[in-house]
N, C-alpha and C. Protein backbone atom coordinates (compact mmCIF):
# COMPACT_ATOMS: atom_id res chain seq x y z
N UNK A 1 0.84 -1.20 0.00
CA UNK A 1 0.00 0.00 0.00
C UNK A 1 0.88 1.25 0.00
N UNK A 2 0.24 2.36 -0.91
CA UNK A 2 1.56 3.35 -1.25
C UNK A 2 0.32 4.81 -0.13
N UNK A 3 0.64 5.15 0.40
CA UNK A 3 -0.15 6.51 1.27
C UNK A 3 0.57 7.63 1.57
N UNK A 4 -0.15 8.58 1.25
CA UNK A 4 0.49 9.89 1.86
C UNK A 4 -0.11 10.71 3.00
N UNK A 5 0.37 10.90 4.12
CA UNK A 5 0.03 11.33 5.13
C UNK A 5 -0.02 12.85 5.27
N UNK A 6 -1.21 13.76 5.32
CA UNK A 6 -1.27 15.16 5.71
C UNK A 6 -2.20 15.35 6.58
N UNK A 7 -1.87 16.61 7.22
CA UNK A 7 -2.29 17.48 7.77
C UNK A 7 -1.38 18.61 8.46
N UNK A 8 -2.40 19.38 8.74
CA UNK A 8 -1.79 20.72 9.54
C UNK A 8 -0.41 19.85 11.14
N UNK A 9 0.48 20.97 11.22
CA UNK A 9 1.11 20.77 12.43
C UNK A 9 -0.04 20.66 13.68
N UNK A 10 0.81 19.55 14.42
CA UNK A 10 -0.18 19.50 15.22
C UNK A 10 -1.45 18.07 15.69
N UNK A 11 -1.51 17.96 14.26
CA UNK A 11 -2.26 16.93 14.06
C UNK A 11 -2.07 15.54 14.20
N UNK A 12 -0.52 15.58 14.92
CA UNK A 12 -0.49 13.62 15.14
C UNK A 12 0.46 13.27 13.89
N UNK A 13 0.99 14.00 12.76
CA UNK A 13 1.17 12.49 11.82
C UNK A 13 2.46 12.12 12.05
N UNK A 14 3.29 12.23 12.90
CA UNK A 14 4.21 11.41 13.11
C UNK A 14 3.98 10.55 13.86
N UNK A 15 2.98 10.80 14.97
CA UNK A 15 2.71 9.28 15.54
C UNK A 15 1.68 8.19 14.77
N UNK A 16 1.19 9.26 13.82
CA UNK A 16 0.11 8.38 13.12
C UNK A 16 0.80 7.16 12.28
N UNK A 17 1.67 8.07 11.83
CA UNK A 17 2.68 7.92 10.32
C UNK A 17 3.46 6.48 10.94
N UNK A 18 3.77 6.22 12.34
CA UNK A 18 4.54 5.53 12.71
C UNK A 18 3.71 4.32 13.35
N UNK A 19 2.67 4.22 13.77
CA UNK A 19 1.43 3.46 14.24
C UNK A 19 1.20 2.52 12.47
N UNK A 20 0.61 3.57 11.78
CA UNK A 20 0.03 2.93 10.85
C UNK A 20 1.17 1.98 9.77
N UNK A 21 2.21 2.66 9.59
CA UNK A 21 3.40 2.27 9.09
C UNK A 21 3.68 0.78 9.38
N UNK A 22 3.77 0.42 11.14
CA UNK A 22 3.42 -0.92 11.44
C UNK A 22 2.66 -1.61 11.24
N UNK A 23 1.48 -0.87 11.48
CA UNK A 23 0.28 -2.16 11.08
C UNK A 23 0.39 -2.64 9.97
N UNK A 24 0.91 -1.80 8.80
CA UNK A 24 0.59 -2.10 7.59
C UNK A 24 1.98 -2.82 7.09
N UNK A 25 3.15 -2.69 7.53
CA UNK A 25 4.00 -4.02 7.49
C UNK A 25 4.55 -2.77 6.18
N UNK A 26 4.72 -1.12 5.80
CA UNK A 26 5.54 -0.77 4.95
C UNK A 26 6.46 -0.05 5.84
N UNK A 27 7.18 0.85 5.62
CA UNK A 27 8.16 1.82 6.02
C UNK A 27 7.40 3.02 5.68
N UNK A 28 7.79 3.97 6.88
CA UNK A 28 7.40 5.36 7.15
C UNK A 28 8.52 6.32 6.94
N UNK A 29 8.36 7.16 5.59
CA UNK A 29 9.51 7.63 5.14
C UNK A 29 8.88 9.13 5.86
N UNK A 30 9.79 9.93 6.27
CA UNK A 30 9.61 10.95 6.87
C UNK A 30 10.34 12.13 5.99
N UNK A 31 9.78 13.31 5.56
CA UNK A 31 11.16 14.30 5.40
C UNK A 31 12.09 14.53 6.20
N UNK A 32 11.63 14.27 7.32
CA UNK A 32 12.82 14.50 8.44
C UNK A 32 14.17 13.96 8.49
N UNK A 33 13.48 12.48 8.49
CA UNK A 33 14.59 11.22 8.02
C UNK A 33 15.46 11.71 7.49
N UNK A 34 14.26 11.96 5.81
CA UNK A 34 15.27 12.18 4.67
C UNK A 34 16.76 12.96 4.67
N UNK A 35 16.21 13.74 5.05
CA UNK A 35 17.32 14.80 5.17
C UNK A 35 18.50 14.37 6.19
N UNK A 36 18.04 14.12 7.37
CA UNK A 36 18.97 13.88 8.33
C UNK A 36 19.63 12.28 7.56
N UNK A 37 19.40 11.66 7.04
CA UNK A 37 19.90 10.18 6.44
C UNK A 37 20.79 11.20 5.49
N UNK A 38 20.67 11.65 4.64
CA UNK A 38 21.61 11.75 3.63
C UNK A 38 22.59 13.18 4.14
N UNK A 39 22.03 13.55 4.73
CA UNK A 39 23.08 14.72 5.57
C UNK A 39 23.96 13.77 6.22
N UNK A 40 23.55 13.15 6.62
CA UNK A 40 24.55 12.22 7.62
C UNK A 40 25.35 11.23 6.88
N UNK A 41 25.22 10.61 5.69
CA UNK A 41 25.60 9.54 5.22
C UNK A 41 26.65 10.52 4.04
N UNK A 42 26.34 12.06 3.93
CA UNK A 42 27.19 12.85 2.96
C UNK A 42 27.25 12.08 1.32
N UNK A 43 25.47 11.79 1.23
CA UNK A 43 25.42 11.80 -0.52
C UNK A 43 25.33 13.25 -1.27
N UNK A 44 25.26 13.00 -2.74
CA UNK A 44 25.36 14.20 -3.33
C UNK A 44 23.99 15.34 -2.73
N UNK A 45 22.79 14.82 -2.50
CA UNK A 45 21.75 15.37 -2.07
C UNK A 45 22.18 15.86 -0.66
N UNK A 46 22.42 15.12 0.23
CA UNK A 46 22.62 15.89 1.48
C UNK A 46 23.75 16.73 1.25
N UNK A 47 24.66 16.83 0.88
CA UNK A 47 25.84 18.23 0.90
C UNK A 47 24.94 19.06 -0.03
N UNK A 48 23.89 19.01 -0.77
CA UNK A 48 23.03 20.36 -1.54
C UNK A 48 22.17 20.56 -0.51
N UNK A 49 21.95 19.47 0.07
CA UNK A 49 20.39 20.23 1.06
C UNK A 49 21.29 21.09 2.13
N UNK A 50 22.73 20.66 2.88
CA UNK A 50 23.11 20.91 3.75
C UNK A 50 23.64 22.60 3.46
N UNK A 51 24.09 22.46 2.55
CA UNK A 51 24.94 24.04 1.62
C UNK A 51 23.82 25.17 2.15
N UNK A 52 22.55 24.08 1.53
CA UNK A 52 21.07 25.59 1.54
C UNK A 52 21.15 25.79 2.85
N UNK A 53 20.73 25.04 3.92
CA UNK A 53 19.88 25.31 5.25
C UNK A 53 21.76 26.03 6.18
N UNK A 54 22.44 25.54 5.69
CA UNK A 54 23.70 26.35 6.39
C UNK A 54 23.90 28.13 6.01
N UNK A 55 23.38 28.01 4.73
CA UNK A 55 23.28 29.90 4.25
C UNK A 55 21.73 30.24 4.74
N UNK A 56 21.05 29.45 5.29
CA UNK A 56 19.79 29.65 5.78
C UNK A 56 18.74 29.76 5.03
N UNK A 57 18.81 29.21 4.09
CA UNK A 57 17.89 29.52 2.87
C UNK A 57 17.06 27.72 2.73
N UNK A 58 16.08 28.16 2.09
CA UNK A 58 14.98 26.94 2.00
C UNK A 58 15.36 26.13 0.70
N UNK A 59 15.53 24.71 1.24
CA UNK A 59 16.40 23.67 0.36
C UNK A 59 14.76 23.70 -0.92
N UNK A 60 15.78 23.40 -2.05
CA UNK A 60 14.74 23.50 -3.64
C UNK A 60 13.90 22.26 -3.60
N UNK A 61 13.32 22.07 -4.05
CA UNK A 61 12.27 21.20 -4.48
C UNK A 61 12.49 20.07 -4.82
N UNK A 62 13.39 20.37 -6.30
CA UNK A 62 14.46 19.32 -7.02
C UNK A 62 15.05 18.04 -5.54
N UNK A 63 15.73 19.13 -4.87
CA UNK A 63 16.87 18.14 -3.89
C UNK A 63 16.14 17.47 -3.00
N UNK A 64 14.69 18.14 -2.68
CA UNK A 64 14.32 17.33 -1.40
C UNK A 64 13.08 15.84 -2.42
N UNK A 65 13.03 16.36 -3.79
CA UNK A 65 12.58 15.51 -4.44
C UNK A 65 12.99 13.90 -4.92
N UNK A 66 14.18 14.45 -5.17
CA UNK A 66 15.56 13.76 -5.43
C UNK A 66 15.84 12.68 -4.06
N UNK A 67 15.48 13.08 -3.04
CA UNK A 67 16.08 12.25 -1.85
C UNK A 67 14.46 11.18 -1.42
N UNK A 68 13.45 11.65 -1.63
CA UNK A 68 12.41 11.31 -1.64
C UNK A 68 12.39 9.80 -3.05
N UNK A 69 13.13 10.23 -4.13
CA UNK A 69 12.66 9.18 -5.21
C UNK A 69 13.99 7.74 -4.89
N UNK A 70 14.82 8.50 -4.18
CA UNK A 70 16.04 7.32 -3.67
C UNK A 70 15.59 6.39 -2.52
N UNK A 71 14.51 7.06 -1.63
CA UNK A 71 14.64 6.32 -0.58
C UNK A 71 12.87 5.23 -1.18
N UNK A 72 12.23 5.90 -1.90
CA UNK A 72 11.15 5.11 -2.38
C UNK A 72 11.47 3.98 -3.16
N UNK A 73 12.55 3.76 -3.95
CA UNK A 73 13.55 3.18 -4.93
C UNK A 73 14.19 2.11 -4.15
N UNK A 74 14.05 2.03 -2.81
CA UNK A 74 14.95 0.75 -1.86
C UNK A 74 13.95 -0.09 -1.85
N UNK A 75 14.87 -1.43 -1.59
CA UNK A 75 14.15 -2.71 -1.41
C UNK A 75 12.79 -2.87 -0.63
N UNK A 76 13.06 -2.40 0.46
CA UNK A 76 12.15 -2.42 1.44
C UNK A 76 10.76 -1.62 1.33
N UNK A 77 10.78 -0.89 0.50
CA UNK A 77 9.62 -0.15 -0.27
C UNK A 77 8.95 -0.57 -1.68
N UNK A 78 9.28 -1.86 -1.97
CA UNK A 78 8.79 -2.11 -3.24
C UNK A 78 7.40 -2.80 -2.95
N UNK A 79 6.97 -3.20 -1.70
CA UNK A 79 5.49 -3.32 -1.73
C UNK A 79 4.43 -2.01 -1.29
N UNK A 80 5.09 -0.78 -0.79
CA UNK A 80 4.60 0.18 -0.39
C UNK A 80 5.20 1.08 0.26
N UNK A 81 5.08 1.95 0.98
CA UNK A 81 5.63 2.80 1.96
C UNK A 81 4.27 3.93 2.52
N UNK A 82 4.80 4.82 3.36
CA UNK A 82 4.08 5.63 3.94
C UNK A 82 4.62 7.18 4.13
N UNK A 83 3.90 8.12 3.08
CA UNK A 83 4.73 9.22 3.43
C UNK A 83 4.35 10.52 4.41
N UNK A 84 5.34 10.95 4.75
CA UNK A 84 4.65 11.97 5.82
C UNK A 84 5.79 13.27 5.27
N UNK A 85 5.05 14.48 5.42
CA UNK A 85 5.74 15.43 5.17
C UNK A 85 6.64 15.84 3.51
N UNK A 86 6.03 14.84 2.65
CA UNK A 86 6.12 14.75 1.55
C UNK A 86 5.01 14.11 0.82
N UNK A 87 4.17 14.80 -0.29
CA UNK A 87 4.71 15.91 -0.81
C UNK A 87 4.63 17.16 -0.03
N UNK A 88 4.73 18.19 -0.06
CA UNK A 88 4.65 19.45 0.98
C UNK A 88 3.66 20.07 -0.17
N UNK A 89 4.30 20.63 -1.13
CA UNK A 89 3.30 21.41 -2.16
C UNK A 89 3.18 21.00 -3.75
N UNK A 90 2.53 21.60 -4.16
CA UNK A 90 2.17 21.04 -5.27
C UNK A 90 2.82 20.52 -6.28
N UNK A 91 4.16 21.48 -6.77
CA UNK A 91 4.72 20.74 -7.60
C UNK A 91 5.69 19.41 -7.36
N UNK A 92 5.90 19.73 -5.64
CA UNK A 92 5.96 17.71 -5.12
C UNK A 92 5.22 16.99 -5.42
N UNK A 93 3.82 17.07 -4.91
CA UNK A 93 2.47 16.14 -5.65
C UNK A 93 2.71 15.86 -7.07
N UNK A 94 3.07 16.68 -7.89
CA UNK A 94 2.82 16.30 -9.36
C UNK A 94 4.67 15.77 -9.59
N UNK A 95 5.36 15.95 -8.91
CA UNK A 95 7.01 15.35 -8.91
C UNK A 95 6.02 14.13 -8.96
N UNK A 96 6.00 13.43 -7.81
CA UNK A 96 5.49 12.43 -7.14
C UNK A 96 5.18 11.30 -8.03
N UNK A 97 3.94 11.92 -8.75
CA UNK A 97 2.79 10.94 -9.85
C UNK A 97 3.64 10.88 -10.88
N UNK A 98 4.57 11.77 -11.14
CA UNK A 98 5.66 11.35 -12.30
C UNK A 98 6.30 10.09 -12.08
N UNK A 99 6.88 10.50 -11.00
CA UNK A 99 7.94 9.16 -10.20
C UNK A 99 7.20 7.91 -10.37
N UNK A 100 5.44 8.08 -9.53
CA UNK A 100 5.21 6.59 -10.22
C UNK A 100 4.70 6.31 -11.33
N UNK A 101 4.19 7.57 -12.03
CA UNK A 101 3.94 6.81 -13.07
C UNK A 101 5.07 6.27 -13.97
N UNK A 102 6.51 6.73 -13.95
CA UNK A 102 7.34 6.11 -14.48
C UNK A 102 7.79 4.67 -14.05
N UNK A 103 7.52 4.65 -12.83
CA UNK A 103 7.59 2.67 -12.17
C UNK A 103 6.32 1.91 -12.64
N UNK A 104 5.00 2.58 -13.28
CA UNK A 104 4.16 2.10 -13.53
C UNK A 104 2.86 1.62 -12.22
N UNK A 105 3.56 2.18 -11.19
CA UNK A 105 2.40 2.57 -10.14
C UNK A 105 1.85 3.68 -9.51
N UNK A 106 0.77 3.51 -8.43
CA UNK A 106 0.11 5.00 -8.52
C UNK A 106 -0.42 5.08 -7.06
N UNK A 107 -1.05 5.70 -5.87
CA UNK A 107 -0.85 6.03 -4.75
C UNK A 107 -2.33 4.96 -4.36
N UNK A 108 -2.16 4.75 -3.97
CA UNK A 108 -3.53 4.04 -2.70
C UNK A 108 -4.50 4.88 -2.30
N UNK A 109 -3.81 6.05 -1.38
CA UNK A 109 -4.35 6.63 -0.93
C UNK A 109 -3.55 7.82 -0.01
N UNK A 110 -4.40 8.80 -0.07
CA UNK A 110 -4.34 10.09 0.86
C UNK A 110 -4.94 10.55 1.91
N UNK A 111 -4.37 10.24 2.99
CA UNK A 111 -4.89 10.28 4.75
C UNK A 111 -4.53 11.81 5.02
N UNK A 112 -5.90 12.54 5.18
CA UNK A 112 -5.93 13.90 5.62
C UNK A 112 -6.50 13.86 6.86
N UNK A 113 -5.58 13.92 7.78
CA UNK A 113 -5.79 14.51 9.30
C UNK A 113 -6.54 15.57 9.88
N UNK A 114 -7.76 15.77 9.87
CA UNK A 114 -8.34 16.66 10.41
C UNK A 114 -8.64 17.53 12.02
N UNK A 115 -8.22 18.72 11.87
CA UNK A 115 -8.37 18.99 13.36
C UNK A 115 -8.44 20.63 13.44
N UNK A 116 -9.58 21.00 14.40
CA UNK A 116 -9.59 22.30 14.15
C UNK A 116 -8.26 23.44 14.64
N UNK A 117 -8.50 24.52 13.74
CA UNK A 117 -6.90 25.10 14.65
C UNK A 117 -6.70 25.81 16.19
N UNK A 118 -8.13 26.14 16.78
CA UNK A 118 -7.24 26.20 18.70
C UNK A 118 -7.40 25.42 18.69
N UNK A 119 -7.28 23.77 18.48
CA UNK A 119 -6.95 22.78 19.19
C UNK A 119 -5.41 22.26 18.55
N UNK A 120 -5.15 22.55 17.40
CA UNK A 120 -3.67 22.67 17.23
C UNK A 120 -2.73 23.40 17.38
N UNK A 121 -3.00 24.85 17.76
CA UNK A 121 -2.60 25.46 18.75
C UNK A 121 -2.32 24.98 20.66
N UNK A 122 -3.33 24.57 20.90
CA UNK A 122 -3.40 24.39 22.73
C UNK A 122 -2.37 22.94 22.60
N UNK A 123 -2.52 22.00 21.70
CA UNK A 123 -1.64 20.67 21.39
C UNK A 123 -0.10 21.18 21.55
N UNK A 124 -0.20 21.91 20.51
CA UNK A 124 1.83 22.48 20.62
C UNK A 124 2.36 23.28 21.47
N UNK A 125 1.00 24.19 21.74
CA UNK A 125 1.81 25.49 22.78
C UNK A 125 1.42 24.53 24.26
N UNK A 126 0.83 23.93 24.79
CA UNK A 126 0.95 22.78 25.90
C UNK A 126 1.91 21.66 25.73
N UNK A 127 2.94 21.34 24.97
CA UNK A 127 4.01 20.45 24.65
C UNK A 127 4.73 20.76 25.31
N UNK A 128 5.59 19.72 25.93
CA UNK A 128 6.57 19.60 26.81
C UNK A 128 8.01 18.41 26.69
N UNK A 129 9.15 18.73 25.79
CA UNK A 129 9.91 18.09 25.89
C UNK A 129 11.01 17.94 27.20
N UNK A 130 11.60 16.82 26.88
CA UNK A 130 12.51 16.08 27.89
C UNK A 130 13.68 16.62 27.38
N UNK A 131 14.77 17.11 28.36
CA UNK A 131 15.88 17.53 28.03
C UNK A 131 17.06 16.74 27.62
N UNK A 132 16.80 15.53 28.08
CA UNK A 132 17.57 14.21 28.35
C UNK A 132 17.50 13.12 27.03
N UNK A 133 16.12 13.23 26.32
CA UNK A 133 15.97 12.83 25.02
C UNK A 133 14.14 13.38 25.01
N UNK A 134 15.05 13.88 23.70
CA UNK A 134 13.95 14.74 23.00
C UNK A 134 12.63 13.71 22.68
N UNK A 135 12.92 12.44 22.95
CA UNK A 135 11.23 11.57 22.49
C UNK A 135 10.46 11.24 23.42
N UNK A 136 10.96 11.46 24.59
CA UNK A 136 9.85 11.52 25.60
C UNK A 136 9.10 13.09 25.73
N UNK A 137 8.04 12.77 25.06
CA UNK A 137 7.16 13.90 25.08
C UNK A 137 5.81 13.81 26.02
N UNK A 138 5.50 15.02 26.56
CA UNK A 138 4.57 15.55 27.64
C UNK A 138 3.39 16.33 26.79
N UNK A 139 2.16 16.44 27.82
CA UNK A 139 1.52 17.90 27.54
C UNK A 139 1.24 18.34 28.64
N UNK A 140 1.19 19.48 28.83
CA UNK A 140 0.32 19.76 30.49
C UNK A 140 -1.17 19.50 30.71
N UNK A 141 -2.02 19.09 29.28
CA UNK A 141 -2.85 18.88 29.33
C UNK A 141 -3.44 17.63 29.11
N UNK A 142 -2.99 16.82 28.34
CA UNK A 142 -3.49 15.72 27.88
C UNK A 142 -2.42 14.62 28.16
N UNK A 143 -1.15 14.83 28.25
CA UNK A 143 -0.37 13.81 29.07
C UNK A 143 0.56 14.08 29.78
N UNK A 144 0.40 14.66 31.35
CA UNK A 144 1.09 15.93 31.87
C UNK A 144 2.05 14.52 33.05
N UNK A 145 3.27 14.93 33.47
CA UNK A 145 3.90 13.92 33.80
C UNK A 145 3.67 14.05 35.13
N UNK A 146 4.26 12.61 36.48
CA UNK A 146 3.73 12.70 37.45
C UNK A 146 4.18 14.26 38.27
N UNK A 147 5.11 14.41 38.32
CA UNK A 147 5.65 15.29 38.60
C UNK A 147 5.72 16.57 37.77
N UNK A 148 5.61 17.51 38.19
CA UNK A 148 5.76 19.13 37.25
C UNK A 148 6.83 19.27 36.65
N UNK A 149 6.62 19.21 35.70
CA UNK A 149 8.61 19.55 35.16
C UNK A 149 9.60 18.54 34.93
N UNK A 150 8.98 17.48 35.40
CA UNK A 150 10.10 16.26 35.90
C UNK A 150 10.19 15.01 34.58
N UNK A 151 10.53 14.48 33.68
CA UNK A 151 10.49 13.32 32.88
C UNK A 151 10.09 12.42 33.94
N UNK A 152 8.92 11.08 33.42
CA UNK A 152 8.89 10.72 34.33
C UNK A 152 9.73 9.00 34.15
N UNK A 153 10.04 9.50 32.97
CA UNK A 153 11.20 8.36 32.81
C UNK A 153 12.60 8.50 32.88
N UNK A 154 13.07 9.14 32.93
CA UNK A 154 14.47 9.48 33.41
C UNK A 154 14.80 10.62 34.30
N UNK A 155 13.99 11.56 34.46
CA UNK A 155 14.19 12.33 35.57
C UNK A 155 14.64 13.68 35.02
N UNK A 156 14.54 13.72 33.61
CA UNK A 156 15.10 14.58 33.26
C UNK A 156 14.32 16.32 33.39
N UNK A 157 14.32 17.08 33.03
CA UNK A 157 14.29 18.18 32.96
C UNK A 157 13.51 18.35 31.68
N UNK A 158 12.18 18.95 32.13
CA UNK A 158 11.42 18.85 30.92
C UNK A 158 10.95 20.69 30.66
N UNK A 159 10.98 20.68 28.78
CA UNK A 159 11.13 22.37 28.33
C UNK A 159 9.80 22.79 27.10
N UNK A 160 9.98 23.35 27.13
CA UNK A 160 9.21 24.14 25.61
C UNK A 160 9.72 24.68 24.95
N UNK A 161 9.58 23.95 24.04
CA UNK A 161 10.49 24.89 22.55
C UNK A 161 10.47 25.97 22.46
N UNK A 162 11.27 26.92 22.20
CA UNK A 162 11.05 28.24 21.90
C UNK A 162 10.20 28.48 20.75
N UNK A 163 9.79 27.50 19.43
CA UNK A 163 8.57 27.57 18.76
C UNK A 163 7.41 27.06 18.93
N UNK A 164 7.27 26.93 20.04
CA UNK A 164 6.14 26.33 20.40
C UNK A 164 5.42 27.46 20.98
N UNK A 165 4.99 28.35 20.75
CA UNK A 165 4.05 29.21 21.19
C UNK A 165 3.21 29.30 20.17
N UNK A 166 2.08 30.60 20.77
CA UNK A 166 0.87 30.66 19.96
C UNK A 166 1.34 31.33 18.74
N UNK A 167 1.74 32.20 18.64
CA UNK A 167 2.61 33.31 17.83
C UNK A 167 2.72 32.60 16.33
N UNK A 168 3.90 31.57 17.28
CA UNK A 168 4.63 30.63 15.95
C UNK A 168 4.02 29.70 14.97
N UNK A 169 3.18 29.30 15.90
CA UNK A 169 2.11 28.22 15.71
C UNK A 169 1.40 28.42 14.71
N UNK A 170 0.39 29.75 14.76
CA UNK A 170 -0.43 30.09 13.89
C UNK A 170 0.52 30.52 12.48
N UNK A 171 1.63 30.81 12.50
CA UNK A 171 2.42 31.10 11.69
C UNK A 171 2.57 29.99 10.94
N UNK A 172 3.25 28.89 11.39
CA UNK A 172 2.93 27.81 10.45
C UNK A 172 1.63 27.22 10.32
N UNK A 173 0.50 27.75 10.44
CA UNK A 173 -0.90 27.12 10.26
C UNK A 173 -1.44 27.73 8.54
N UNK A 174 -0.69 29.17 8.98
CA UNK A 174 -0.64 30.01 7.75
C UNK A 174 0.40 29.56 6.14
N UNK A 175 1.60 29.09 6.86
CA UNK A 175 2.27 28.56 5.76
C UNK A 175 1.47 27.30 5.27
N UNK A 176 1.39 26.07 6.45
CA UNK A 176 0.75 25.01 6.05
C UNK A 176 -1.16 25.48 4.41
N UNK A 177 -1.66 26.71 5.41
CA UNK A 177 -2.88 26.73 4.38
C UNK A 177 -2.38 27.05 2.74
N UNK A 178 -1.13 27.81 2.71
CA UNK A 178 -0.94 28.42 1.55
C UNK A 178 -0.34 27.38 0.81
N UNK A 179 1.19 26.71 1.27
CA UNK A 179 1.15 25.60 0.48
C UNK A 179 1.27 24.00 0.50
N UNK A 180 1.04 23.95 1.77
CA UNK A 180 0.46 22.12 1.38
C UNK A 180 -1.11 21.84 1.72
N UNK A 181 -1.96 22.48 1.91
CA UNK A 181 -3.35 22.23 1.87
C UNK A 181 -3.93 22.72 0.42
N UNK A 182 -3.16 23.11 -0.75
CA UNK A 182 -3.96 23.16 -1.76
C UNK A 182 -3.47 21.29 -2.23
N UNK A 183 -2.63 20.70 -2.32
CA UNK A 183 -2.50 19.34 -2.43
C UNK A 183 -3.65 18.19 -1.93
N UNK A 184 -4.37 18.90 -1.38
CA UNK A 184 -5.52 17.90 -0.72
C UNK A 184 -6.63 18.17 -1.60
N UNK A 185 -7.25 18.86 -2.16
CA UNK A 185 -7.51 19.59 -3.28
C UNK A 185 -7.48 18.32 -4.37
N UNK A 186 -5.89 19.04 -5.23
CA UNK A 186 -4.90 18.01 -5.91
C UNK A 186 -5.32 16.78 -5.96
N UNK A 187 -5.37 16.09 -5.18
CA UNK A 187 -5.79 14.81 -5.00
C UNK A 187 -7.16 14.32 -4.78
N UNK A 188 -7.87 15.14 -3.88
CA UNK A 188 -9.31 14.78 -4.25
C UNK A 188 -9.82 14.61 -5.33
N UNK A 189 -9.28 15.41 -6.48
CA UNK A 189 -10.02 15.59 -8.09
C UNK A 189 -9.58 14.06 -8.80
N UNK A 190 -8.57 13.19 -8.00
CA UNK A 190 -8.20 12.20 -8.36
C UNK A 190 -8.96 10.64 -7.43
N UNK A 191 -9.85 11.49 -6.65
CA UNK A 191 -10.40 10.77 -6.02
C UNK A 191 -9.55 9.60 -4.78
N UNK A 192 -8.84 10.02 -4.46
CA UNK A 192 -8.04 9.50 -3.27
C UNK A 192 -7.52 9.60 -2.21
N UNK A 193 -8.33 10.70 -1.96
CA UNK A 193 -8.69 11.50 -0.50
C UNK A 193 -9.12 10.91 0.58
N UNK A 194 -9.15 10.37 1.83
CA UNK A 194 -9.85 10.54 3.01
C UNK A 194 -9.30 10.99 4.03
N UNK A 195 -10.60 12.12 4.44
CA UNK A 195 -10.28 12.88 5.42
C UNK A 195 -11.08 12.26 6.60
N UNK A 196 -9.88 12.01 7.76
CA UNK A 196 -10.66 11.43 9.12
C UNK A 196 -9.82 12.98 10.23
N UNK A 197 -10.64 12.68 11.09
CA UNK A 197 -10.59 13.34 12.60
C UNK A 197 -9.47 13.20 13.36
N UNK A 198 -8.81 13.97 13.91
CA UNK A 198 -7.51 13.33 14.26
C UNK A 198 -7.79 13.46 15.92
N UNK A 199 -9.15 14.11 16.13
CA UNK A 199 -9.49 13.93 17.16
C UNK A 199 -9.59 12.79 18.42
N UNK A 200 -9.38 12.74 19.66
CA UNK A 200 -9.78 11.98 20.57
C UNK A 200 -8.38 11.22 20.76
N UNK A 201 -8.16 9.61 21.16
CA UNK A 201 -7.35 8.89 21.60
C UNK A 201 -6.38 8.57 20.53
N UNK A 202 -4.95 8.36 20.71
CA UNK A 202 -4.52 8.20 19.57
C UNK A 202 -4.65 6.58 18.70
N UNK A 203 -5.44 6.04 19.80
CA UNK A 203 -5.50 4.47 18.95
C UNK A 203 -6.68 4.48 18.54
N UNK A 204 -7.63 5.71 18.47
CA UNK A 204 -9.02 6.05 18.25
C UNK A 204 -8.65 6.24 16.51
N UNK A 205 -7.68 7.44 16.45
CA UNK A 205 -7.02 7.65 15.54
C UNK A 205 -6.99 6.79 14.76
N UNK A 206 -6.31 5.99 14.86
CA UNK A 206 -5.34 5.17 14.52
C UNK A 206 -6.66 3.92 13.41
N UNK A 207 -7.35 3.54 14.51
CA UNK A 207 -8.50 2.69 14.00
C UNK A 207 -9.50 3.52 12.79
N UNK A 208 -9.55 4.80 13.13
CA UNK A 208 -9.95 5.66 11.88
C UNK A 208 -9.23 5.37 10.69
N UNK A 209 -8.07 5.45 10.68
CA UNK A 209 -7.48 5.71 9.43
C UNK A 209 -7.61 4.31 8.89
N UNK A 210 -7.46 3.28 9.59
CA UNK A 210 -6.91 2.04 8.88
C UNK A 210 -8.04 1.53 8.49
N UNK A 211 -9.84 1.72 9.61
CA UNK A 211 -10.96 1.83 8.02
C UNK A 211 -10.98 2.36 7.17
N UNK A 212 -10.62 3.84 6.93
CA UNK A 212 -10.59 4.43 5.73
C UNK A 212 -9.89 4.18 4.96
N UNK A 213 -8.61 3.50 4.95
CA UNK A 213 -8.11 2.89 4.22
C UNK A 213 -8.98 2.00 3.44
N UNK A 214 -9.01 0.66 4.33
CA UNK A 214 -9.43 -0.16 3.85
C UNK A 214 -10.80 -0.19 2.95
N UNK A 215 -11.70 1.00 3.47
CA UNK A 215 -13.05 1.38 2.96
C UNK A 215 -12.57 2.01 1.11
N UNK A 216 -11.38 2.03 1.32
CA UNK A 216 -11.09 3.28 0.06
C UNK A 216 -10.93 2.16 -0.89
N UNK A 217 -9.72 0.74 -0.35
CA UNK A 217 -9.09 -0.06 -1.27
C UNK A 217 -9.47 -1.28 -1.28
């Protein structure tokens, strides 16, 4: 099964992306990954992506495209994968359908995360990382640790991003509307859209998406 994972920040899809990824027995390719894999491994793509974001400037399309069609291209992805954070905007989406239509395949489906924005706001600006490792994550509201401040797995010292406020937040709610929510769009006209709730428990979630999947295919 080939899927692409969106929604607004906020909305879960990295835990979604990583839940569903298992169930479904593909790999969860992340942009995040991407970048940090080939930054780290020093292919021709990561020393271009690395050049941009070191002069501070926003890596091209081409390069983050380019690292996207290498890692879809591995063994372990030839029955499917799961993408998150790719495509971002449109002319990724239409990169994308090139890529498969040149392998001679074509997407499954498109999981749009729905959630209104003060509640993706109160989600990030209530986030609470661990100083000790950044993956033990908190909220003060919805999973607040035993102790105030305290990791409650290592003891560490728990913070808030300096982008994690309301400020910032809505700032990327604004980038997210302008250019990766016309892609949902994009793809609806292709009929391979479902939009579920990203609301409530995350295995609530979780059971959403993987009917809609299945309801779609």
């Amino acid at each position: 099964m080939r899927i692409v994972l969106v929604g607004p920040p906020g909305a879960g899809k990295g835990t979604q992306a990583h839940l569903l990824a298992k169930t479904l027995s593909i790999p969860h390719i992340s942009t995040g990954d991407l970048f940090r894999a080939n930054i780290g491994q020093g292919t021709e793509l990561g020393k271009a992506a690395k050049s941009y974001m070191d002069a501070g400037q926003l890596v091209p399309d081409e390069v983050t495209i380019g690292m996207a069609k290498d890692r879809m291209a591995q063994a372990d992805a030839a029955q499917g994968f799961l993408l998150d954070g790719f495509p971002r905007n449109l002319a990724q989406a239409e990169a994308l359908d090139g890529i498969l239509a040149e392998w001679g395949i074509k997407l499954d489906g498109v999981l749009d995360l729905e959630v209104p924005e003060d509640e993706v706001v109160k989600r990030i600006a209530g986030r609470r990382l661990c100083r000790n490792d950044g993956s033990h994550v908190y909220h003060v509201d919805y999973n607040p640790p035993a102790v105030d401040g305290v990791c409650d797995e290592c003891g560490g010292e728990l913070y808030q991003r300096a982008d994690d406020n309301e400020d910032t937040v809505r700032n990327r709610l604004d980038v997210y509307h302008t250019e990766t929510e016309p892609i949902i769009a994009y793809y609806q006209a292709q009929g391979v859209v479902s939009t579920i709730s990203a609301l409530g428990k995350v295995n609530e979630v979780t059971d959403r998406a993987i009917e809609a999947l299945k309801r779609d295919n």
